[in-house]
Protein backbone atom coordinates (compact mmCIF):
# COMPACT_ATOMS: atom_id res chain seq x y z
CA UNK A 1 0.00 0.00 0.00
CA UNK A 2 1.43 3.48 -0.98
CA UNK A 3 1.26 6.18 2.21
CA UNK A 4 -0.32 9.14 2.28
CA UNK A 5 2.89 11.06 1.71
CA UNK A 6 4.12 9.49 -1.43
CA UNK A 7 2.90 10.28 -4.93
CA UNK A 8 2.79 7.88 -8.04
CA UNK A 9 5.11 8.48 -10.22
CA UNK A 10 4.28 6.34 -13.02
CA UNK A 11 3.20 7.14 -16.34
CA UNK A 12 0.64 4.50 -18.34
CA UNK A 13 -0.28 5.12 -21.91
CA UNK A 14 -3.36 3.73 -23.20
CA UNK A 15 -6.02 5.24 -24.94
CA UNK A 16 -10.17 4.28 -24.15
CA UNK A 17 -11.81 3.90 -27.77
CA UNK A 18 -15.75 4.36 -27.70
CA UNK A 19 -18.23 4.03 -30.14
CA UNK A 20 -19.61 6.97 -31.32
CA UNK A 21 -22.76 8.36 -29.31
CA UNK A 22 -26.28 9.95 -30.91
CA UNK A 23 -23.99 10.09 -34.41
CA UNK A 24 -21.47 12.49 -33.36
CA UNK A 25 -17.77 11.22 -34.23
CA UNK A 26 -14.60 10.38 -31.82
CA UNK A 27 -11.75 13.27 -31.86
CA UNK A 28 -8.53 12.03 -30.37
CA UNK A 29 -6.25 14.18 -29.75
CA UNK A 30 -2.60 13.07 -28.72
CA UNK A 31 -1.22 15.88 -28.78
CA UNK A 32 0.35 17.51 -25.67
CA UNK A 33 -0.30 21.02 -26.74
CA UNK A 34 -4.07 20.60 -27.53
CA UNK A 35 -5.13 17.74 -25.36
CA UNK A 36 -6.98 18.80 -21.78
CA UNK A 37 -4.35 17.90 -19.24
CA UNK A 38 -6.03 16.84 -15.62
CA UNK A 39 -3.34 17.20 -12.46
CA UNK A 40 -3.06 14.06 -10.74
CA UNK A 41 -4.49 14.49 -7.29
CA UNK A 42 -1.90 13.01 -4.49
CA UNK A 43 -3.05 8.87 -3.84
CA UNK A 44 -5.64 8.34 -1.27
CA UNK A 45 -6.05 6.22 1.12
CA UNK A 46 -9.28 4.48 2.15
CA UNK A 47 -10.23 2.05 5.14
CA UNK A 48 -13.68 0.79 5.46
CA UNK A 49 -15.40 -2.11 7.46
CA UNK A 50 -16.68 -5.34 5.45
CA UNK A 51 -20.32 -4.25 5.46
CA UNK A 52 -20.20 -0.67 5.05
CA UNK A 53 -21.19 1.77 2.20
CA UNK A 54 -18.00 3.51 0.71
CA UNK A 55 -17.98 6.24 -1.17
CA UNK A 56 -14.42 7.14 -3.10
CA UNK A 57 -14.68 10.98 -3.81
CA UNK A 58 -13.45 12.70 -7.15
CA UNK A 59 -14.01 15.73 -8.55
CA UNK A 60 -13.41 16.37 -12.76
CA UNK A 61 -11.88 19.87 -13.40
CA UNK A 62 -15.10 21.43 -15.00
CA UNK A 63 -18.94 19.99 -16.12
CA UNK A 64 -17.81 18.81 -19.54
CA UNK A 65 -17.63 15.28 -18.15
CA UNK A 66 -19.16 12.77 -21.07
CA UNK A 67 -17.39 9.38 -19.84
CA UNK A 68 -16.26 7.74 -16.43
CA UNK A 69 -14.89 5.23 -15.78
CA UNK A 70 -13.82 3.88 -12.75
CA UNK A 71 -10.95 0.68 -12.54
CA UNK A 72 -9.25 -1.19 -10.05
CA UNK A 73 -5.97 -1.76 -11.30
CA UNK A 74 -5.82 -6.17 -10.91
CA UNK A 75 -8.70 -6.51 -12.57
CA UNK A 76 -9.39 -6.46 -16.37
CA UNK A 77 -13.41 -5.88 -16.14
CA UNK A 78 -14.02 -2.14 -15.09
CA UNK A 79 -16.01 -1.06 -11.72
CA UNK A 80 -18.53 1.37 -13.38
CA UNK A 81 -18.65 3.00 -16.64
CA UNK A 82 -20.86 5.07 -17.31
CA UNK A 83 -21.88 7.52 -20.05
CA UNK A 84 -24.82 8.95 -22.36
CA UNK A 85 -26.39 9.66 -18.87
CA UNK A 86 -26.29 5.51 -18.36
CA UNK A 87 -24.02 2.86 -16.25
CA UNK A 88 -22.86 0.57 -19.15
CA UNK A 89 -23.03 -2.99 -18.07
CA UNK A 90 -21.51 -4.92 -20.53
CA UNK A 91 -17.84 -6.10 -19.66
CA UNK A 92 -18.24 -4.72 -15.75
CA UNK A 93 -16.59 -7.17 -13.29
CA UNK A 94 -19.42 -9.52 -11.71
CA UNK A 95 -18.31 -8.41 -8.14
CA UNK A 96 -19.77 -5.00 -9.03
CA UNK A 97 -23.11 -5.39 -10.31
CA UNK A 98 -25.83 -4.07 -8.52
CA UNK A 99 -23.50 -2.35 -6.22
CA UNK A 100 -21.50 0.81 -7.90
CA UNK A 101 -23.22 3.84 -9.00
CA UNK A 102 -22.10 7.55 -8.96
CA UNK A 103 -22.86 9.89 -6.17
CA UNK A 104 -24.67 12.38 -8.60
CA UNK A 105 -25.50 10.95 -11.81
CA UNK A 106 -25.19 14.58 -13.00
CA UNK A 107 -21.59 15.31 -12.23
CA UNK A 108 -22.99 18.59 -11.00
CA UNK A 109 -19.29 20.46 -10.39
CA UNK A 110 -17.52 17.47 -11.68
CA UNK A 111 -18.37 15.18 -9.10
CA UNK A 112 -17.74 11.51 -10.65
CA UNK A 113 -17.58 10.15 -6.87
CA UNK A 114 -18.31 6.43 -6.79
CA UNK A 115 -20.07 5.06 -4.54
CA UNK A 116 -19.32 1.51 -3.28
CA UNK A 117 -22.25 -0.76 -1.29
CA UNK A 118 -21.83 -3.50 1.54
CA UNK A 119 -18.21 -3.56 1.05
CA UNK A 120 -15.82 -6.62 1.46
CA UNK A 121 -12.41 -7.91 1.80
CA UNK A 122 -12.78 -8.58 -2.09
CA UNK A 123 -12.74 -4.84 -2.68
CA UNK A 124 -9.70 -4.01 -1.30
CA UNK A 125 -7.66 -2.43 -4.06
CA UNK A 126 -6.14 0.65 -5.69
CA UNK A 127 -9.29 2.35 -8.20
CA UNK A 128 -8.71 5.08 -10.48
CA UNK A 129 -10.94 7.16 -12.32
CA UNK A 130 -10.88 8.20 -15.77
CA UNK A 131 -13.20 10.87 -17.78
CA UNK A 132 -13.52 11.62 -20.90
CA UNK A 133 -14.64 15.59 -21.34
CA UNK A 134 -15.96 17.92 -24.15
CA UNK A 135 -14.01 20.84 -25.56
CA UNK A 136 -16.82 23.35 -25.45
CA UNK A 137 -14.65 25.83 -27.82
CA UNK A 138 -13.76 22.67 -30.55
CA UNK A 139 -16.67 20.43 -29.96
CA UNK A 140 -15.43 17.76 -30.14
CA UNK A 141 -14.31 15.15 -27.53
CA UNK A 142 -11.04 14.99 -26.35
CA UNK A 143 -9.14 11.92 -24.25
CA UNK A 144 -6.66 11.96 -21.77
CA UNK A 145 -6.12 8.83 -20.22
CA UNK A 146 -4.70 10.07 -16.99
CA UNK A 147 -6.36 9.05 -14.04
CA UNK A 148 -7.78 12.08 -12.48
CA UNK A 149 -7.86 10.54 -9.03
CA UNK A 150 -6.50 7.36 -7.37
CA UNK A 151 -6.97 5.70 -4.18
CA UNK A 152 -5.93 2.47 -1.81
CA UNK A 153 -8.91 0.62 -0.49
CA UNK A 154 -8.44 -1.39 2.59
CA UNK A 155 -11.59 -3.39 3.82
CA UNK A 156 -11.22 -4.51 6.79
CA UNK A 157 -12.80 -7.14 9.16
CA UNK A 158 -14.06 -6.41 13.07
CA UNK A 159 -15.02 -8.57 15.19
CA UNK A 160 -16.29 -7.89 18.89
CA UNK A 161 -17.44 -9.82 21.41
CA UNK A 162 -18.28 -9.52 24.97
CA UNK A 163 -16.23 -10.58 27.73
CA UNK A 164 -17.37 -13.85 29.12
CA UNK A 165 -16.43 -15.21 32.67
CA UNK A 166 -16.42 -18.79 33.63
CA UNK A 167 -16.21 -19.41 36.93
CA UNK A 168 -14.10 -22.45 37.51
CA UNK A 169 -11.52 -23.42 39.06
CA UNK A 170 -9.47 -23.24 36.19
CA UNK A 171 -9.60 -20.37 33.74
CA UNK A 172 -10.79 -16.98 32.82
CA UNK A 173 -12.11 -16.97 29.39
CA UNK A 174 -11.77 -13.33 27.26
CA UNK A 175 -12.44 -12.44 24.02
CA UNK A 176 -11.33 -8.82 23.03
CA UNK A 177 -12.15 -6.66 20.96
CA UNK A 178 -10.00 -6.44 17.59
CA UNK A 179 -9.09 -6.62 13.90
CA UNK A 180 -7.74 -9.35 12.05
CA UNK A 181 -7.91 -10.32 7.92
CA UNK A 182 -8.17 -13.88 8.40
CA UNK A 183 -7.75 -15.00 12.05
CA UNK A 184 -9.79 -15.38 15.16
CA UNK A 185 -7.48 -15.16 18.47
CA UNK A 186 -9.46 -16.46 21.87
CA UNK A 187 -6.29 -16.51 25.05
CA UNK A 188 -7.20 -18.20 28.11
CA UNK A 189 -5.54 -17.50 31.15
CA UNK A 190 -5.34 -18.52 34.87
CA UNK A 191 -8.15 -17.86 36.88
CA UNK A 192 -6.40 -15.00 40.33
């Protein structure tokens, strides 16, 4: 998991290809001095309880916003994509249906937050989020495949039980409170 205090330094090149929408044609534009460039916001990291609702916040530089899509980089199948005012299903990763969907299907500010339900250990993973915007002044629609935000999610299991006496002669049963990914620790100990 990368820290709060480090920034990815990578750089991936690959370009989303779409079908044209309502019979208006694709405009890439590789370019550097033409194409929309996004900054990188710094990596984020995420903890969340098996269970819970998650929501991983992003916000696009302006309302142009025509495509996201959200990834989790070990899987081939995206999380959500979702454009023409739709979530396209086809090729989404199983483990996601029914359970992704944006925080404001109208990106109102450029908010392409994704929102995660009844989380599990399964989801634990570093998502990025990609958009594809229109050039109001060219009208056409430009890609930049930059993630415009990435973040480490950590689900994480709880467990908590109550303590428990047994009075016997020989020991004091205790379970604590704690966290663990795959184990279950019970200690005994000598009863004073």
């Amino acid at each position: 998991m990368i820290s709060d205090n480090r920034e990815k330094h990578s750089l991936q090149l690959c370009f989303l290809v779409f079908p044209p929408c309502s019979g208006e044609q694709l405009y890439f534009d590789l370019s550097p001095l033409c194409s929309v460039l996004f900054p990188l916001s710094e990596q984020k990291n995420i903890k969340a309880e098996s269970g819970q609702d998650v929501t991983l916040p992003c916000r696009a530089p302006n309302n142009n916003t025509i495509v996201v899509e959200w990834r989790r980089a070990d899987l081939d199948e995206y999380v959500l994509l979702y454009r023409d005012e739709g979530s396209v299903l086809e090729e989404q990763h199983p483990s996601f249906k029914n359970r992704v969907d944006l925080l404001d299907r109208w990106m109102k500010d450029g908010d392409v937050s994704l929102i995660v339900k009844d989380v599990t250990i399964n989801d634990t993973g570093t998502y990025e989020c990609h958009v594809v915007q229109r050039e109001p002044s060219l009208k056409k629609r430009l890609i930049n495949n930059k993630p415009i935000c990435i973040m480490d999610v950590r689900v994480e299991i709880w467990f908590i039980f109550a303590e428990l006496t047994i009075f016997a002669p020989v020991m004091f049963l205790s379970f604590n409170h704690f966290h663990s990914k795959e184990y279950i620790y019970v200690y005994c100990k000598p009863l004073k």
